[in-house]
N, C-alpha and C. Protein backbone atom coordinates (compact mmCIF):
# COMPACT_ATOMS: atom_id res chain seq x y z
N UNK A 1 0.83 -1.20 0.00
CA UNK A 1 0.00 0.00 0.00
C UNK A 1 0.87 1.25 0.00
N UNK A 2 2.28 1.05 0.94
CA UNK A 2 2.99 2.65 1.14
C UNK A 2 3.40 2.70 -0.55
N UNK A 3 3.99 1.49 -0.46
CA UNK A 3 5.02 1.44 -2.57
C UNK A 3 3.66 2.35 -3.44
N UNK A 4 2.60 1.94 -3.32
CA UNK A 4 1.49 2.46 -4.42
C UNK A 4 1.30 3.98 -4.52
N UNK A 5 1.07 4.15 -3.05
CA UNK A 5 1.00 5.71 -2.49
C UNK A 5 2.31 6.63 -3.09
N UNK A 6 3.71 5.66 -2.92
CA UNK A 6 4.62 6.80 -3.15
C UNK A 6 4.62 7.19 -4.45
N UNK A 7 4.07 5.56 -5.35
CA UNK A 7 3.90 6.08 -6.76
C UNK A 7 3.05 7.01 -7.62
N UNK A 8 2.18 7.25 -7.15
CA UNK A 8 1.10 8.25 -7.05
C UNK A 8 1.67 9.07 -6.63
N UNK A 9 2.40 9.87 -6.07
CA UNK A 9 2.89 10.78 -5.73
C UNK A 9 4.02 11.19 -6.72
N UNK A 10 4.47 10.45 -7.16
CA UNK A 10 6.02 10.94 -7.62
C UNK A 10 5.03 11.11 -8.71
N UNK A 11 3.93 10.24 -9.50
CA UNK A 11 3.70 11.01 -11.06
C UNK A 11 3.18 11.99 -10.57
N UNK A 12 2.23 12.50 -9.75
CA UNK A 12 1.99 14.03 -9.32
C UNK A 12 2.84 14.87 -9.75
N UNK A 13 4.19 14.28 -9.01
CA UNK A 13 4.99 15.78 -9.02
C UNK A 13 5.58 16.02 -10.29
N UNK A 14 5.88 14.46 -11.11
CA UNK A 14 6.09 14.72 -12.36
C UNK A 14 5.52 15.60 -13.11
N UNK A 15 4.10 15.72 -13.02
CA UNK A 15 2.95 16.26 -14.01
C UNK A 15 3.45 17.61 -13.36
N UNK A 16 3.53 17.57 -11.87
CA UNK A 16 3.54 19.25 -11.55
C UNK A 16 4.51 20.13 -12.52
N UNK A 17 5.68 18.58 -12.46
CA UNK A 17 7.25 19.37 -12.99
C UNK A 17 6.95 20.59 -14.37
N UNK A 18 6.11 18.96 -15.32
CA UNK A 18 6.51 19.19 -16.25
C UNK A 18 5.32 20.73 -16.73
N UNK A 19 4.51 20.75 -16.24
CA UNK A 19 3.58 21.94 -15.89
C UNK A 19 4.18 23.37 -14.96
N UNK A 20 4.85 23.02 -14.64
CA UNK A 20 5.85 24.29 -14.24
C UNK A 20 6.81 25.14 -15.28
N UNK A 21 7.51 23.67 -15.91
CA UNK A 21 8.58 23.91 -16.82
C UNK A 21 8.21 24.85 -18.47
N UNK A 22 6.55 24.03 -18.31
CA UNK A 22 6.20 24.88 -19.62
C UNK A 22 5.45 26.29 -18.95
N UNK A 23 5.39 26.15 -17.85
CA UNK A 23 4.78 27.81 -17.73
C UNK A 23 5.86 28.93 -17.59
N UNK A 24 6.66 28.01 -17.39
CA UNK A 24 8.22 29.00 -17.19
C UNK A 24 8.50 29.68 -18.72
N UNK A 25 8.64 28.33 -19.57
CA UNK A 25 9.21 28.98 -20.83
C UNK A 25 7.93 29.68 -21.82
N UNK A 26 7.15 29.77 -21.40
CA UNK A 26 6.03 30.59 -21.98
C UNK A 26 5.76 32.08 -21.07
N UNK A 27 6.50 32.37 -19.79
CA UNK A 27 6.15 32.98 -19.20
C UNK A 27 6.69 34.37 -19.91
N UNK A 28 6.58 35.71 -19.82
CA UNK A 28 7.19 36.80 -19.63
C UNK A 28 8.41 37.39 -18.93
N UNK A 29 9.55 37.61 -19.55
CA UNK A 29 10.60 38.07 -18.73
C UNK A 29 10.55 38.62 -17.50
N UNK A 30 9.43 39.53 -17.44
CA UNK A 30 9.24 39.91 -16.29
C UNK A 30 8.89 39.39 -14.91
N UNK A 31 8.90 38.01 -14.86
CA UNK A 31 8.81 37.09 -13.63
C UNK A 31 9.56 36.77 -13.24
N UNK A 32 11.11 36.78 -14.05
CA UNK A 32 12.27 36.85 -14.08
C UNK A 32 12.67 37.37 -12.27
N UNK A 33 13.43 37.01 -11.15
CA UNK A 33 14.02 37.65 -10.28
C UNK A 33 15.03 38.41 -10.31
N UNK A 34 15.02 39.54 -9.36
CA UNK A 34 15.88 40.67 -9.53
C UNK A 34 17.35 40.53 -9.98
N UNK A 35 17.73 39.25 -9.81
CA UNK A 35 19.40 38.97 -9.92
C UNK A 35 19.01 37.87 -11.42
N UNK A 36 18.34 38.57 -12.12
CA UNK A 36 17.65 37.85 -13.21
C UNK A 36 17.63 36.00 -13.52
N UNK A 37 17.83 35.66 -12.45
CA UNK A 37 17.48 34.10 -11.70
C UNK A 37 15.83 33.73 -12.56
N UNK A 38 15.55 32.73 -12.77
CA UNK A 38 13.87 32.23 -12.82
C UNK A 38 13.67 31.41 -11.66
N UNK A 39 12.53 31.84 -11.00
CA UNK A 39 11.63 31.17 -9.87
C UNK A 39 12.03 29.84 -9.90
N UNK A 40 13.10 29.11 -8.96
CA UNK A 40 12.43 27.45 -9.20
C UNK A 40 12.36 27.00 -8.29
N UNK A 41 10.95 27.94 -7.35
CA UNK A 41 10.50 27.28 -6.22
C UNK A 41 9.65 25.52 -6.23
N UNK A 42 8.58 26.06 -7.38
CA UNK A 42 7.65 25.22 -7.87
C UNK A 42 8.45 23.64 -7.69
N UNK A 43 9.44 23.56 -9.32
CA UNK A 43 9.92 22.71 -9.19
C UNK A 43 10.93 21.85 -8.72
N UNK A 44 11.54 22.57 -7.21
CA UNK A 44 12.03 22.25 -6.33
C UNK A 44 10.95 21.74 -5.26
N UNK A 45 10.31 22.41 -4.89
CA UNK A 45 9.08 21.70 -4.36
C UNK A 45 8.74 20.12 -4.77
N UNK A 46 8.26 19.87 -6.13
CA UNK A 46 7.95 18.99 -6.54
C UNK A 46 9.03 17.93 -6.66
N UNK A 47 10.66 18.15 -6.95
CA UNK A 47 11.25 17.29 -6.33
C UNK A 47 11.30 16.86 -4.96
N UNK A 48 11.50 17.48 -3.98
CA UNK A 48 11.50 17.47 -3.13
C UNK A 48 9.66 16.18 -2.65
N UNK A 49 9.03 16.45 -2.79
CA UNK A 49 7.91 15.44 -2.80
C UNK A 49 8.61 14.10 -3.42
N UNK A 50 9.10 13.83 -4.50
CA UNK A 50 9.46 12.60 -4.97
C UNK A 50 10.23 12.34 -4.32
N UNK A 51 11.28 12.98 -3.91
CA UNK A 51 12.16 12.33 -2.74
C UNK A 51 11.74 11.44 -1.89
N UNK A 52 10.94 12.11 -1.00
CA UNK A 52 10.24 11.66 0.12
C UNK A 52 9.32 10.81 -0.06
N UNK A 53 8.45 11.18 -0.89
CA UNK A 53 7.37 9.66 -1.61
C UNK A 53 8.65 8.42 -1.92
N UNK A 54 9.57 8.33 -2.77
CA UNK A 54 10.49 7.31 -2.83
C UNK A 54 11.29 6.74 -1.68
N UNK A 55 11.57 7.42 -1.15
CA UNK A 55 12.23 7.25 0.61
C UNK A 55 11.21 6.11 1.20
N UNK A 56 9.70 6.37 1.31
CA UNK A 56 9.04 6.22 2.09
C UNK A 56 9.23 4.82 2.56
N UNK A 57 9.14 4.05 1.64
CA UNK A 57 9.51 2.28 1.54
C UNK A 57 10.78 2.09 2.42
N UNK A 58 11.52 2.23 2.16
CA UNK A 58 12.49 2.41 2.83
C UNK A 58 12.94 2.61 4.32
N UNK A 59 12.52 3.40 4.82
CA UNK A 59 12.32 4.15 5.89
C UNK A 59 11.14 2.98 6.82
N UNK A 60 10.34 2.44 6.15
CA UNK A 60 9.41 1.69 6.52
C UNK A 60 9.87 0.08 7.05
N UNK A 61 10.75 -0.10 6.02
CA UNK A 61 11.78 -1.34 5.97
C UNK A 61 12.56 -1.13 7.28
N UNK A 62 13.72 0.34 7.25
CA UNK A 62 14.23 -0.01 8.78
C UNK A 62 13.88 -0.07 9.92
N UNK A 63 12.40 0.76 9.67
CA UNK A 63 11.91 0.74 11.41
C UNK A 63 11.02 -0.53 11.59
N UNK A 64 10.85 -1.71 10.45
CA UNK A 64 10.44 -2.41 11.04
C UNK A 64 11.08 -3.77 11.91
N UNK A 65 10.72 -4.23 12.75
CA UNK A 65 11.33 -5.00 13.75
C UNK A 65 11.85 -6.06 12.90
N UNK A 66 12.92 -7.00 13.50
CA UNK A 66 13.92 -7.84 12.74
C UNK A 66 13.06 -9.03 13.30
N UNK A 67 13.10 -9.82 11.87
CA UNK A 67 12.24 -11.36 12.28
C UNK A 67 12.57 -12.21 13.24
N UNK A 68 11.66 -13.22 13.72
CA UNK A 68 12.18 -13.74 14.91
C UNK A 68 13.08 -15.29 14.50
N UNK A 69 14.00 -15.35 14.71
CA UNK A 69 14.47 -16.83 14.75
C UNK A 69 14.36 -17.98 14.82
N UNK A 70 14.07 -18.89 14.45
CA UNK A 70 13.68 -19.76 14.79
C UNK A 70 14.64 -20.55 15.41
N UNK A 71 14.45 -21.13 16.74
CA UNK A 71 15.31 -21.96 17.52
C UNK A 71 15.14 -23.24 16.72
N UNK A 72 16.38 -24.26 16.71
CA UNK A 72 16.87 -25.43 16.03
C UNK A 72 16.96 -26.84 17.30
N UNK A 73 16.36 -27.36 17.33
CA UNK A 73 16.18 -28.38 18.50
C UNK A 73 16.96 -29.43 17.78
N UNK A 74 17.75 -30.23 19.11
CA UNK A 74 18.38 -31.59 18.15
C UNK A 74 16.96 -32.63 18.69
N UNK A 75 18.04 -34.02 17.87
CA UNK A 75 17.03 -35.27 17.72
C UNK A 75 16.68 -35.86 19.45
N UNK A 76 17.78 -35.21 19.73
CA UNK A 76 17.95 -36.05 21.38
C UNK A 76 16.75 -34.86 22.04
N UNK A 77 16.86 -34.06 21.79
CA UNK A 77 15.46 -33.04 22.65
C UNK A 77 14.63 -33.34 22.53
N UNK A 78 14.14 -33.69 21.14
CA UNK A 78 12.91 -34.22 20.63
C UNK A 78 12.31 -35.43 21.38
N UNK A 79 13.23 -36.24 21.80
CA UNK A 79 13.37 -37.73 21.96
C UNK A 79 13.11 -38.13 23.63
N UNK A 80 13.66 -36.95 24.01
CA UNK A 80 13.61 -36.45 25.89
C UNK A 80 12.33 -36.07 26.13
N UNK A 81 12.06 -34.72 24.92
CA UNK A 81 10.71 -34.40 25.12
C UNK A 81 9.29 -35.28 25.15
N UNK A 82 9.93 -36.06 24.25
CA UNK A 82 8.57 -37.36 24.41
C UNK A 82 8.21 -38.18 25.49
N UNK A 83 9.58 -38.46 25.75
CA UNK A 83 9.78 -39.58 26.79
C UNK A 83 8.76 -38.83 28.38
N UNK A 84 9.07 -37.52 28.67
CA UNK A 84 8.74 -36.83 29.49
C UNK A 84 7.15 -36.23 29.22
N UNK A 85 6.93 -36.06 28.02
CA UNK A 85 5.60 -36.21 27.93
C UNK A 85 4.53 -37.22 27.92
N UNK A 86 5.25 -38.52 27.59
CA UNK A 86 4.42 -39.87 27.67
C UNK A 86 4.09 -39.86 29.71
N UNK A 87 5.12 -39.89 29.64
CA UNK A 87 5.55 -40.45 31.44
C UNK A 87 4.78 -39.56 32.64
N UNK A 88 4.65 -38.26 31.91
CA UNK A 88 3.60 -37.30 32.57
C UNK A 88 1.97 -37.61 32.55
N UNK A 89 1.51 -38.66 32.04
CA UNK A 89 0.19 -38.73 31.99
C UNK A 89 -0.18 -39.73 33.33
N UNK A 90 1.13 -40.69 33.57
CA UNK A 90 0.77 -40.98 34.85
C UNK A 90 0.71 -40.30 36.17
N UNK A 91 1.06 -39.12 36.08
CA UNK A 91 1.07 -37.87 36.83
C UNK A 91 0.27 -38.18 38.10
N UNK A 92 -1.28 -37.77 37.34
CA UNK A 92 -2.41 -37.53 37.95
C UNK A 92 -3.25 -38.83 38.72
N UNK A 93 -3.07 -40.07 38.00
CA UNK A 93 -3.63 -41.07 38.52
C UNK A 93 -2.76 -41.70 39.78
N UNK A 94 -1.05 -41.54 39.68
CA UNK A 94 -0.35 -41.63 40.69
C UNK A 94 -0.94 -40.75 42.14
N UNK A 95 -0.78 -39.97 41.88
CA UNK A 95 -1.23 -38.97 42.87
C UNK A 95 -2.39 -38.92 43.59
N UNK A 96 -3.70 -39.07 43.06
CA UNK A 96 -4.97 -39.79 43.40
C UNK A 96 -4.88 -41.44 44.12
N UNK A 97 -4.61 -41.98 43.40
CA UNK A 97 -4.63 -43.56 43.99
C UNK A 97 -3.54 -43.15 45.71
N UNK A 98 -2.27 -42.16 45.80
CA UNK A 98 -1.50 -42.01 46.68
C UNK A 98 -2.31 -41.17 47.75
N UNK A 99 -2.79 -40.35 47.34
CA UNK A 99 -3.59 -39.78 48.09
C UNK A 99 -4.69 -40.69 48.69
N UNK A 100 -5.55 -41.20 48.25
CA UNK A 100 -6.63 -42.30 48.65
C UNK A 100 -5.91 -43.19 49.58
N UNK A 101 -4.69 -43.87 48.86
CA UNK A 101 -4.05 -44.95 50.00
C UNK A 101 -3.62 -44.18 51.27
N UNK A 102 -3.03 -43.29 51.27
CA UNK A 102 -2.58 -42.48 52.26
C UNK A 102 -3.32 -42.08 53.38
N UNK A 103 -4.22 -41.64 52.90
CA UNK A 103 -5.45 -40.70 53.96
C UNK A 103 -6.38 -42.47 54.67
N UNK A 104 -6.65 -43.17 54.08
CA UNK A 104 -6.77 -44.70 54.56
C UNK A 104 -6.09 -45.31 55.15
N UNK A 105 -4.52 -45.19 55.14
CA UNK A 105 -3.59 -45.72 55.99
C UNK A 105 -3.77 -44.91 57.50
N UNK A 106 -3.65 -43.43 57.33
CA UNK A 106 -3.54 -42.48 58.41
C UNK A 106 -4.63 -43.35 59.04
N UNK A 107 -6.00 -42.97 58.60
CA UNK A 107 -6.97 -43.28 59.39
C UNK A 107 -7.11 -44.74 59.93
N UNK A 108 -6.70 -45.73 58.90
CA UNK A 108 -6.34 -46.76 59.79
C UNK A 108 -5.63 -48.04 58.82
N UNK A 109 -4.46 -47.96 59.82
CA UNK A 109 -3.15 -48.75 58.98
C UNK A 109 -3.57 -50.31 59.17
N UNK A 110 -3.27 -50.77 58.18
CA UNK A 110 -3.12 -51.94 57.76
C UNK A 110 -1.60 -52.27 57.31
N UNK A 111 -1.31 -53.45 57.58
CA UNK A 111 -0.25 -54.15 56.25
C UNK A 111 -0.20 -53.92 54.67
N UNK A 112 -1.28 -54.30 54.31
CA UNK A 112 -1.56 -54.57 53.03
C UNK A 112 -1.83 -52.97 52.40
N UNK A 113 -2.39 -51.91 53.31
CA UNK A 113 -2.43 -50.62 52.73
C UNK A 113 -0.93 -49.98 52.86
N UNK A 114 -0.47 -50.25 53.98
CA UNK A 114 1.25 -49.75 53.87
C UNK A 114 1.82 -50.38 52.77
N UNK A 115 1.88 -51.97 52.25
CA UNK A 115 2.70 -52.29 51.42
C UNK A 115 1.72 -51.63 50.26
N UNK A 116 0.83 -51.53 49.72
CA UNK A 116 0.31 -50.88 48.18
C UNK A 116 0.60 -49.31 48.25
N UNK A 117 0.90 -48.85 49.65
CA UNK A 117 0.68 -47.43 49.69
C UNK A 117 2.42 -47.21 49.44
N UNK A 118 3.74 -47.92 49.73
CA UNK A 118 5.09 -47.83 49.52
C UNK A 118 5.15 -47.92 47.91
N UNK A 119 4.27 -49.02 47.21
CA UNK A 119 4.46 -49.01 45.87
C UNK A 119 4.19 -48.02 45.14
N UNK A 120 3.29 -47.63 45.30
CA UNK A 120 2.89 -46.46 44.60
C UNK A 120 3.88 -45.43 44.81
N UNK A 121 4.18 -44.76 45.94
CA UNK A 121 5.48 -43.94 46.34
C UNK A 121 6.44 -44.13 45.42
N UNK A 122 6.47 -45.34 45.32
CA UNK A 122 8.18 -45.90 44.72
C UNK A 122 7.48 -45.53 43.17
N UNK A 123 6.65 -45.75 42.51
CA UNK A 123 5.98 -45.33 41.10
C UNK A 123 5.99 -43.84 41.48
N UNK A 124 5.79 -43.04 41.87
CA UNK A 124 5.87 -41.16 41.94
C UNK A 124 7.76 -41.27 42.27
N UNK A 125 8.27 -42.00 42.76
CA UNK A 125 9.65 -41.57 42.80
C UNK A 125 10.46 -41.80 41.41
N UNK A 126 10.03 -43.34 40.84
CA UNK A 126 10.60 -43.49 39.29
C UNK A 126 9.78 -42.43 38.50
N UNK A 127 8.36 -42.05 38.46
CA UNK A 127 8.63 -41.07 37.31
C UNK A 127 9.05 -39.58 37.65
N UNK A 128 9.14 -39.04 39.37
CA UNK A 128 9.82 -37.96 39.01
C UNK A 128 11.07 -37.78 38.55
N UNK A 129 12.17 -39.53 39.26
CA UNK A 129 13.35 -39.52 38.72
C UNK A 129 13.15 -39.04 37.04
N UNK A 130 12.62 -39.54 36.21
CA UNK A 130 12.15 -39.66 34.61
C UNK A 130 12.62 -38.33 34.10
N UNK A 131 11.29 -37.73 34.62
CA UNK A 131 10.85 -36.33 34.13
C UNK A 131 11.77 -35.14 34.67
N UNK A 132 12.88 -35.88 35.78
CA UNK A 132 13.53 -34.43 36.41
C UNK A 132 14.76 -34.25 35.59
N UNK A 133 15.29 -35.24 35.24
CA UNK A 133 16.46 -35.43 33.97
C UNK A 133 15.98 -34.86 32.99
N UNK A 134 15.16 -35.84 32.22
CA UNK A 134 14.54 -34.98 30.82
C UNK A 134 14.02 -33.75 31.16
N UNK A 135 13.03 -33.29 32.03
CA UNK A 135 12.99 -31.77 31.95
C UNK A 135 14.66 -30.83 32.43
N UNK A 136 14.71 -31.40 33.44
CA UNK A 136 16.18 -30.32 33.60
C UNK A 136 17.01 -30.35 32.05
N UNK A 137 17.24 -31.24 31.54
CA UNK A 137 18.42 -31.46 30.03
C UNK A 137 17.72 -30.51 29.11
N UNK A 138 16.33 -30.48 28.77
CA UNK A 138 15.41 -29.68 27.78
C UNK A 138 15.23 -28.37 27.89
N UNK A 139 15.31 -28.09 29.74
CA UNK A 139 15.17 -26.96 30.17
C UNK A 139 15.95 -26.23 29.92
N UNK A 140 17.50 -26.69 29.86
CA UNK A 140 19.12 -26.40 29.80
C UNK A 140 19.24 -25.56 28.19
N UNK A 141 18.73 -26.51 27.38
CA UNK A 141 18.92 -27.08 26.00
C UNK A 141 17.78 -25.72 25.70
N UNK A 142 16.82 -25.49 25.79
CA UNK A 142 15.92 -24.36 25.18
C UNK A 142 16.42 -23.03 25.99
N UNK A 143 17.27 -22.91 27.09
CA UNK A 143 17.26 -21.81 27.77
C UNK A 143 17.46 -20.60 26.29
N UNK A 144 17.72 -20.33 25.17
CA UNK A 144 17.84 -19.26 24.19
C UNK A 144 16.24 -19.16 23.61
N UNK A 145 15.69 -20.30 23.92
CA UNK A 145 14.55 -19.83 22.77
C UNK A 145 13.27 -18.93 23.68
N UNK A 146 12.89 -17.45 23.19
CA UNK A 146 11.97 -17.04 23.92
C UNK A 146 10.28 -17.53 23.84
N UNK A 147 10.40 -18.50 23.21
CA UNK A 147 9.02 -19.11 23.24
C UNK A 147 8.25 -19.87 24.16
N UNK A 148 7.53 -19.31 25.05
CA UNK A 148 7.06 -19.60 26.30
C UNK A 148 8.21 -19.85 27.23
N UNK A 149 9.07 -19.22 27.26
CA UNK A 149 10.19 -19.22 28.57
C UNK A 149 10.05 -18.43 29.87
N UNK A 150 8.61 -18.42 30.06
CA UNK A 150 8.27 -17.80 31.30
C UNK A 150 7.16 -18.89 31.77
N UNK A 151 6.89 -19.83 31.15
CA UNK A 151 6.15 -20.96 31.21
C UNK A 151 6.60 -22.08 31.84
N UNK A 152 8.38 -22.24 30.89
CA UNK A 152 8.79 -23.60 31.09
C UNK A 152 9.49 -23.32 32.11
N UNK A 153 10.18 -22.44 32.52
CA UNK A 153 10.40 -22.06 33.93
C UNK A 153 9.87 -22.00 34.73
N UNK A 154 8.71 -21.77 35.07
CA UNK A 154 7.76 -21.75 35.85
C UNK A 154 7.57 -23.18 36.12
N UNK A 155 7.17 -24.41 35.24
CA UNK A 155 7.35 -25.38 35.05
C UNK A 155 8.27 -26.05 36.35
N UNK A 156 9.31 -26.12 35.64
CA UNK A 156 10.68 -25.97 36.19
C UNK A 156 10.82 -26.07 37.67
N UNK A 157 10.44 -24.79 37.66
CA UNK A 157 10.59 -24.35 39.30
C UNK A 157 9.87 -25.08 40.56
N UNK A 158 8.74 -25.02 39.68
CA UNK A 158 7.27 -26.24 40.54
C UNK A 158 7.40 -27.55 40.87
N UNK A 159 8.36 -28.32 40.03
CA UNK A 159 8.45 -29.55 39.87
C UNK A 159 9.72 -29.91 40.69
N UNK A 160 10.81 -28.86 40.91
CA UNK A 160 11.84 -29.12 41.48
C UNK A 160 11.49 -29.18 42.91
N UNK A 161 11.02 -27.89 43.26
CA UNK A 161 10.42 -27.53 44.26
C UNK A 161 8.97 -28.70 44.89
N UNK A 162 8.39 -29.63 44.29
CA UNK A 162 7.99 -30.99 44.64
C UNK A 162 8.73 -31.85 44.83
N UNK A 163 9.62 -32.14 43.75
CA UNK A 163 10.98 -32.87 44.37
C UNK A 163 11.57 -32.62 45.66
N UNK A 164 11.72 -31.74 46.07
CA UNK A 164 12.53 -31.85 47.29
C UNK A 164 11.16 -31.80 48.48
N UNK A 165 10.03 -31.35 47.99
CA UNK A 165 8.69 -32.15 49.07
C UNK A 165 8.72 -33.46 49.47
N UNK A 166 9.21 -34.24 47.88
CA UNK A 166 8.72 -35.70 48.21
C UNK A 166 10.05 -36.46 48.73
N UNK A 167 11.27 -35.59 48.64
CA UNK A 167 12.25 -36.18 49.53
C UNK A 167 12.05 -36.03 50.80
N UNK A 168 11.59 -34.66 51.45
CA UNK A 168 11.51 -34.36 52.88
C UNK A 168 10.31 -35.77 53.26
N UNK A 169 9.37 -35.95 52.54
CA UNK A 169 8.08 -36.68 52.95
C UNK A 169 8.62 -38.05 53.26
N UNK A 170 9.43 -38.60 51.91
CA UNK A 170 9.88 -39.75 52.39
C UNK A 170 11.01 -39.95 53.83
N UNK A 171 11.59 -38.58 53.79
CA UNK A 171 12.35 -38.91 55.06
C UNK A 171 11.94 -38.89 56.25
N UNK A 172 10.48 -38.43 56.41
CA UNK A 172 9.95 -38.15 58.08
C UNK A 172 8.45 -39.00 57.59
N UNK A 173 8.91 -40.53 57.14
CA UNK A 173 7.70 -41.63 57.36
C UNK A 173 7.49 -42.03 57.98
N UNK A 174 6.85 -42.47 58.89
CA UNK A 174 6.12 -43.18 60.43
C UNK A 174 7.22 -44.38 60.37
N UNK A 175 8.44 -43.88 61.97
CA UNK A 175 9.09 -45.70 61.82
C UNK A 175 10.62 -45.29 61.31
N UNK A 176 10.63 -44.13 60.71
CA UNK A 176 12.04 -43.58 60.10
C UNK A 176 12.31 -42.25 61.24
N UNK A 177 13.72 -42.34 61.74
CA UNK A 177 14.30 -41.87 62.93
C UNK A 177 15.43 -40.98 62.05
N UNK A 178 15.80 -39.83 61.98
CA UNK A 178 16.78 -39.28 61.28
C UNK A 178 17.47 -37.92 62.34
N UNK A 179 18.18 -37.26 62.24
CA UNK A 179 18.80 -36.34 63.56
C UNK A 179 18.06 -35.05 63.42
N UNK A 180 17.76 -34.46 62.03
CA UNK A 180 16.96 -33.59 61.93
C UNK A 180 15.51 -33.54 62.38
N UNK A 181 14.96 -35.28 62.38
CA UNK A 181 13.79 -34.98 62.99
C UNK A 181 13.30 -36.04 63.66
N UNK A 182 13.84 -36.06 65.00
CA UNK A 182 14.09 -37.59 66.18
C UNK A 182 12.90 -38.38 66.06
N UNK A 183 11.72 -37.62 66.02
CA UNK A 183 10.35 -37.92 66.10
C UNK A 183 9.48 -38.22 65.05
N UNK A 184 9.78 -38.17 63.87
CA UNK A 184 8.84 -38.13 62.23
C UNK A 184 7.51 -38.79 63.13
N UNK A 185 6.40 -37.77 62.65
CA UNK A 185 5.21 -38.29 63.02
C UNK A 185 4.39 -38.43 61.41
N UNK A 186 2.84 -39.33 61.74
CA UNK A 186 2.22 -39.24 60.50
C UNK A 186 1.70 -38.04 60.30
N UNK A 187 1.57 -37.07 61.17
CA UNK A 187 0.83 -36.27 60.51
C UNK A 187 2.08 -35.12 60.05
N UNK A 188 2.77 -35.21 60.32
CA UNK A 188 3.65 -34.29 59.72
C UNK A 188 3.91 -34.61 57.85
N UNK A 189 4.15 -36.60 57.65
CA UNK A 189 4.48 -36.89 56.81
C UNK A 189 3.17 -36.74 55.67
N UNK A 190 2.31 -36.48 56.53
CA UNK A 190 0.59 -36.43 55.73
C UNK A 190 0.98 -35.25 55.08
N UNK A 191 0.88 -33.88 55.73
CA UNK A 191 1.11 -32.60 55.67
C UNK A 191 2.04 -32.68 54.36
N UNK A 192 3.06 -32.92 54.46
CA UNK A 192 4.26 -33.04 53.25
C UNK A 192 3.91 -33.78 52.27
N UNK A 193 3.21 -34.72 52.69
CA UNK A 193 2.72 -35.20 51.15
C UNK A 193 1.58 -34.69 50.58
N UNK A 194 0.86 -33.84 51.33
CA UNK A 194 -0.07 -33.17 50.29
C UNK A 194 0.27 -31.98 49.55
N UNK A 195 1.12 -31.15 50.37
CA UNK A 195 1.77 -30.25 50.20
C UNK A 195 2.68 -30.72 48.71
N UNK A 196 3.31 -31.61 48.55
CA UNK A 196 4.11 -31.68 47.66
C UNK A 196 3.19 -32.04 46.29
N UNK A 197 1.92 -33.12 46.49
CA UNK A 197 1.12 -33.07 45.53
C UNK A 197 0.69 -32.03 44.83
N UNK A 198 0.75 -31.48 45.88
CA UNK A 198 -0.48 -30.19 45.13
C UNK A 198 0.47 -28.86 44.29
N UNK A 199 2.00 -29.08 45.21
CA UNK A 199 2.49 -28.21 44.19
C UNK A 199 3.19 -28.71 43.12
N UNK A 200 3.50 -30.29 42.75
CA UNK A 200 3.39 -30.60 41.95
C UNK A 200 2.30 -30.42 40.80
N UNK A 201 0.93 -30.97 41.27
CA UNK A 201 0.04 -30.93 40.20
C UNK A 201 -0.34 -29.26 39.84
N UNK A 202 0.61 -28.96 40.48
CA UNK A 202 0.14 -27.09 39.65
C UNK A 202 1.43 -26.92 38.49
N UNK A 203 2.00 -27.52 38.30
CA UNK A 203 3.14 -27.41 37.72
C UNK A 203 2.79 -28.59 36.21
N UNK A 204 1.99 -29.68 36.98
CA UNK A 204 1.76 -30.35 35.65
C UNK A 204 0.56 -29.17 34.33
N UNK A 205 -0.08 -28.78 35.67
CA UNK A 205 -1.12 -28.21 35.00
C UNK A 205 -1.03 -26.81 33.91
N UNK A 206 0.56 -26.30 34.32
CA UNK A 206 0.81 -25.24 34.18
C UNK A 206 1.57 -25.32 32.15
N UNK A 207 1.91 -27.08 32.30
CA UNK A 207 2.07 -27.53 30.86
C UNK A 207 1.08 -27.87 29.95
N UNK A 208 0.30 -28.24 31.27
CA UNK A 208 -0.74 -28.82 30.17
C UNK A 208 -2.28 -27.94 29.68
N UNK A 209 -2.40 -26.79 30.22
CA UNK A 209 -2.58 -26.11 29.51
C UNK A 209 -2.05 -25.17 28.62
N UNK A 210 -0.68 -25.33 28.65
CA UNK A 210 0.00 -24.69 27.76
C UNK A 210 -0.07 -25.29 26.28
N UNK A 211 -0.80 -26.55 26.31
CA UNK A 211 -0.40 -27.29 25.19
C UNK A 211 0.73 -28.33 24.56
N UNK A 212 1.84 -28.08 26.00
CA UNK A 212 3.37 -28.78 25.88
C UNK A 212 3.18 -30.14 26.92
């Protein structure tokens, strides 16, 4: 649209030119200036318009912003990324079934709910092991690209920050004696494990509505 505009303009000034030039040489000496010069306001003017109509493109070109890059992922990101996206769907059903066994044990322990309620634990510990490698390596690996990098950090941060929930949780389990905490009670270890769920599952959630 600017290219069309400037062209329209420059034949303007053409037509002006050439409409100046013949009124000049048809004119009367007497228009002539005192230092017997001829007027060439007109068609200084009218250059002066083509200038600037031709410029215009130009001028338009540098101030506009420089394209964005596209970041180049290798095969191994790709390959991490999957792995960590498959492995995340057990996320949510881990966490539920742990929660259910858990709050049933508190209220009243059994054998058989402690041993299904350790398995499951040990399933949330292999896939955060999973997902904390592949996300930390991916996390590492995209730190240049600005495409949702206030996302995957965020990400990031949530999930690490559960990680070290579900270490504290496992270390103060009913029966486990450590110097930092002589006493581990259940309800402390309750507390920490919901606590760590929940800021985990804000962190899953925080991908998965992202679409990643």
């Amino acid at each position: 649209m600017a290219r069309r505009l400037g062209c329209v303009v420059v034949v303007l000034a053409v037509l002006s030119f050439n409409r100046s030039v013949a009124a000049q040489e048809t004119a009367p000496a007497d228009l002539t200036s005192d230092d017997g010069s001829r007027d060439s306001a007109a068609p200084s003017l009218a250059l002066a318009i083509a200038a600037a109509a031709s410029a215009s493109p130009l001028d338009e070109a540098q101030t506009a912003p420089p394209p964005r890059v596209a970041t180049e992922y290798s095969d191994a990101y790709r390959f991490r990324a999957k792995i960590h996206k498959v492995s995340s769907f057990a996320t949510l059903p881990l966490f539920g079934t742990e929660a259910i066994l858990g709050q049933s044990l508190y209220s009243n322990p059994t054998p058989g709910k402690k041993t299904a309620h350790l398995w499951v634990a040990g399933g949330i510990f292999g896939l955060f092991g999973v997902n904390t490698v592949t996300g930390v390596w991916n996390l590492v690996e995209s730190r240049k690209d600005p495409t949702d990098r206030g996302r995957r950090m965020l990400h990031g941060i949530l999930m690490l920050a559960a990680d070290g929930g579900f270490l504290a949780t496992s270390a103060t389990g009913p029966g486990r004696r450590f110097e930092f905490e002589p006493a581990s009670s259940a309800s402390t270890h309750r507390a920490l494990a919901f606590t760590s769920i929940s800021v985990a599952t804000a962190g899953y959630l925080v991908m998965l509505f992202g679409n990643h």
